[in-house]
C-alpha atoms as a PDB file:
ATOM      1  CA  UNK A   1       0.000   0.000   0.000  1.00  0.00           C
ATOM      2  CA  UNK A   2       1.251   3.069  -0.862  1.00  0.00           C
ATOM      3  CA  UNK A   3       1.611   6.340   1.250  1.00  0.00           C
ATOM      4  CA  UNK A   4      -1.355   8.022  -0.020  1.00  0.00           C
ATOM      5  CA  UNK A   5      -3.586   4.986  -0.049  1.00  0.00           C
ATOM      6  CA  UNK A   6      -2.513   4.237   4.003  1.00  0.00           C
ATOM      7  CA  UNK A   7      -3.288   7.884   4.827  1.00  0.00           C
ATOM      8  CA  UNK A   8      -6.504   7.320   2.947  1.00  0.00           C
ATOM      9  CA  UNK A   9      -7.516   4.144   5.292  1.00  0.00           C
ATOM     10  CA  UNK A  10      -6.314   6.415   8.237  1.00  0.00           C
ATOM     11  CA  UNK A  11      -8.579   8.680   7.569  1.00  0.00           C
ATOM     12  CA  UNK A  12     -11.545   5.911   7.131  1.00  0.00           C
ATOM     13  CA  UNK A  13     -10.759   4.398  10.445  1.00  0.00           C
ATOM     14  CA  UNK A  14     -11.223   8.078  11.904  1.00  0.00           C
ATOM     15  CA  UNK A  15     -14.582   8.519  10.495  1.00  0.00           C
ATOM     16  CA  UNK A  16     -15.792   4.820  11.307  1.00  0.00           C
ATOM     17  CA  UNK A  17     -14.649   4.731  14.762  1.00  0.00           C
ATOM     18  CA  UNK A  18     -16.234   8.625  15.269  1.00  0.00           C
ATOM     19  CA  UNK A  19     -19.416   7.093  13.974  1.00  0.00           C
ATOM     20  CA  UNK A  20     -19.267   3.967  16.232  1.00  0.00           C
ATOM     21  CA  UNK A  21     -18.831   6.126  18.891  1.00  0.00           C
ATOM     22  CA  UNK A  22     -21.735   8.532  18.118  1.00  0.00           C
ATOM     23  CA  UNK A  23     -24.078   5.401  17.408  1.00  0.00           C
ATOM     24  CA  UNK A  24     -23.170   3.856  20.837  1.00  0.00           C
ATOM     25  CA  UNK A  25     -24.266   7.289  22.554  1.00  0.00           C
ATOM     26  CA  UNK A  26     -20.296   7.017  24.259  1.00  0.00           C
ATOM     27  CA  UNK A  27     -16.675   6.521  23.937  1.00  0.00           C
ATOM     28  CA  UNK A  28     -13.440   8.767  23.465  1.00  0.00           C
ATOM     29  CA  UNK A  29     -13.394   9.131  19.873  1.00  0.00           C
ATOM     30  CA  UNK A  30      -9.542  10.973  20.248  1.00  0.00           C
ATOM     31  CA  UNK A  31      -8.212   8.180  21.695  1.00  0.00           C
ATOM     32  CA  UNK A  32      -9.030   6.262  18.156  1.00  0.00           C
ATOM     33  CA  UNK A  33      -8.446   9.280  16.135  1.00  0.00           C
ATOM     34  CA  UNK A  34      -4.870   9.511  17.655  1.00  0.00           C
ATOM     35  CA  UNK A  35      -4.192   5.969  16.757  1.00  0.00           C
ATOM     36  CA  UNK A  36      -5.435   5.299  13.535  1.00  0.00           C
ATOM     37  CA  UNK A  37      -2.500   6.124  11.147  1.00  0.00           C
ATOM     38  CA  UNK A  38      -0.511   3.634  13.792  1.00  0.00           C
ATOM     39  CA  UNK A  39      -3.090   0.845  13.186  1.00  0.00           C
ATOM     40  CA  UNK A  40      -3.275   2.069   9.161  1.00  0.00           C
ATOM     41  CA  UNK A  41       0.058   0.901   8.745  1.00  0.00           C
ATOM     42  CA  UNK A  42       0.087  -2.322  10.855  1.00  0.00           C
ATOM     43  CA  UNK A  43      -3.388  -2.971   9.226  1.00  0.00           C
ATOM     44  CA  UNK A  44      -1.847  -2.835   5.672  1.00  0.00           C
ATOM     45  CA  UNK A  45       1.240  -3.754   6.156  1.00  0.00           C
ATOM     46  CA  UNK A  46       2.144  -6.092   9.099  1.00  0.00           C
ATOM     47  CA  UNK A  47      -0.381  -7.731  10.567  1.00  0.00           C
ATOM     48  CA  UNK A  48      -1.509 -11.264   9.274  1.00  0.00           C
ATOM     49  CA  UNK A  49      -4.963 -12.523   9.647  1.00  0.00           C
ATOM     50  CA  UNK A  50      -6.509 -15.521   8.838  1.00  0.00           C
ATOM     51  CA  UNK A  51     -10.973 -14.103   9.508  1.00  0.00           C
ATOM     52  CA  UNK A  52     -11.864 -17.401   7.433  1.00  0.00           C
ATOM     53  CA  UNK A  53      -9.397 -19.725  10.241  1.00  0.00           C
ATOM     54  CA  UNK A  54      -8.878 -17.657  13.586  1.00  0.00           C
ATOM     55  CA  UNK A  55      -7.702 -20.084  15.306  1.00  0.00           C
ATOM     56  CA  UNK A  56      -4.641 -20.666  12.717  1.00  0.00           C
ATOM     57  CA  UNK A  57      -1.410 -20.475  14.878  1.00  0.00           C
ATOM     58  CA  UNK A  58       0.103 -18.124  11.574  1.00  0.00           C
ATOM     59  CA  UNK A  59      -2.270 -15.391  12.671  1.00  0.00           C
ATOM     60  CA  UNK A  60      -0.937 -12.631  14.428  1.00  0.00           C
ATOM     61  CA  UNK A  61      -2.571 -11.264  17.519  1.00  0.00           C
ATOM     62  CA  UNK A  62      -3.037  -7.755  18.321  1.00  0.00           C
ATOM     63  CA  UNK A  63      -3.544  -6.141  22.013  1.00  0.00           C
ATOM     64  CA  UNK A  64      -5.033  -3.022  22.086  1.00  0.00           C
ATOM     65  CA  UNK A  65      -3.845  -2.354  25.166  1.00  0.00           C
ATOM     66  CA  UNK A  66      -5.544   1.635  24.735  1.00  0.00           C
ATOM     67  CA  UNK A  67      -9.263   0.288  25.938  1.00  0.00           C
ATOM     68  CA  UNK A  68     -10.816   4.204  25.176  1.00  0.00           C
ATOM     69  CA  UNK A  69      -9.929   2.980  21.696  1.00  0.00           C
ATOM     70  CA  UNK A  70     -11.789   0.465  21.196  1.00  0.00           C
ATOM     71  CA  UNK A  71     -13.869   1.973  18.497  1.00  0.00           C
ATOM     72  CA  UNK A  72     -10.622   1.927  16.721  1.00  0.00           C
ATOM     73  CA  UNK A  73     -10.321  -2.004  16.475  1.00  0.00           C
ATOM     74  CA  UNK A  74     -13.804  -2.343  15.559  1.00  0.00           C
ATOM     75  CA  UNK A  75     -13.090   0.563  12.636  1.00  0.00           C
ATOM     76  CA  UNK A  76      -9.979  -2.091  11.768  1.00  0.00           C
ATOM     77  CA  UNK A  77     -11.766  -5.089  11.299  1.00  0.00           C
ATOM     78  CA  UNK A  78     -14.373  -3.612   9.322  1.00  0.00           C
ATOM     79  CA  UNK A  79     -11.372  -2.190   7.536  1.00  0.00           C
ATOM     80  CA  UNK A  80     -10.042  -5.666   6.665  1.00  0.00           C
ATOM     81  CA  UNK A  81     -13.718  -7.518   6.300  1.00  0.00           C
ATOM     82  CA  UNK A  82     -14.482  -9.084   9.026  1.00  0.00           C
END
């Protein structure tokens, strides 16, 4: 993915996890705006994932260890079709 296509999916994970925290009436929608070029490129570009087997031991696991953020992960998976 190139620069301008990651910035673009940064950008998408901004407005999704804004709007998942407007529809859920809560949340800290900085904490996932501050975040989301950081998961843009390990989205893209690092992290392997596995939706159809998640129990494969090749998947990586991610800890979002920022639990305001949460929107964020949920933004992600969207993101990469789950």
């Amino acid at each position: 993915m190139n620069t301008g296509e990651l910035v673009d999916l940064g950008q998408q994970l901004r407005v999704d996890s804004v709007r998942a925290s407007a529809a859920a009436g809560s949340g800290h929608p900085t904490s996932s705006m501050s975040a989301a070029d950081l998961m843009a490129v390990l989205l893209a570009n690092h992290l392997r994932y596995d939706f159809e087997r998640p129990a494969h031991p090749g998947n990586d696991r991610f800890v979002l260890s920022k639990g305001h953020a949460s929107p964020l992960l949920y933004s992600a998976f969207k993101a990469a079709g789950a």
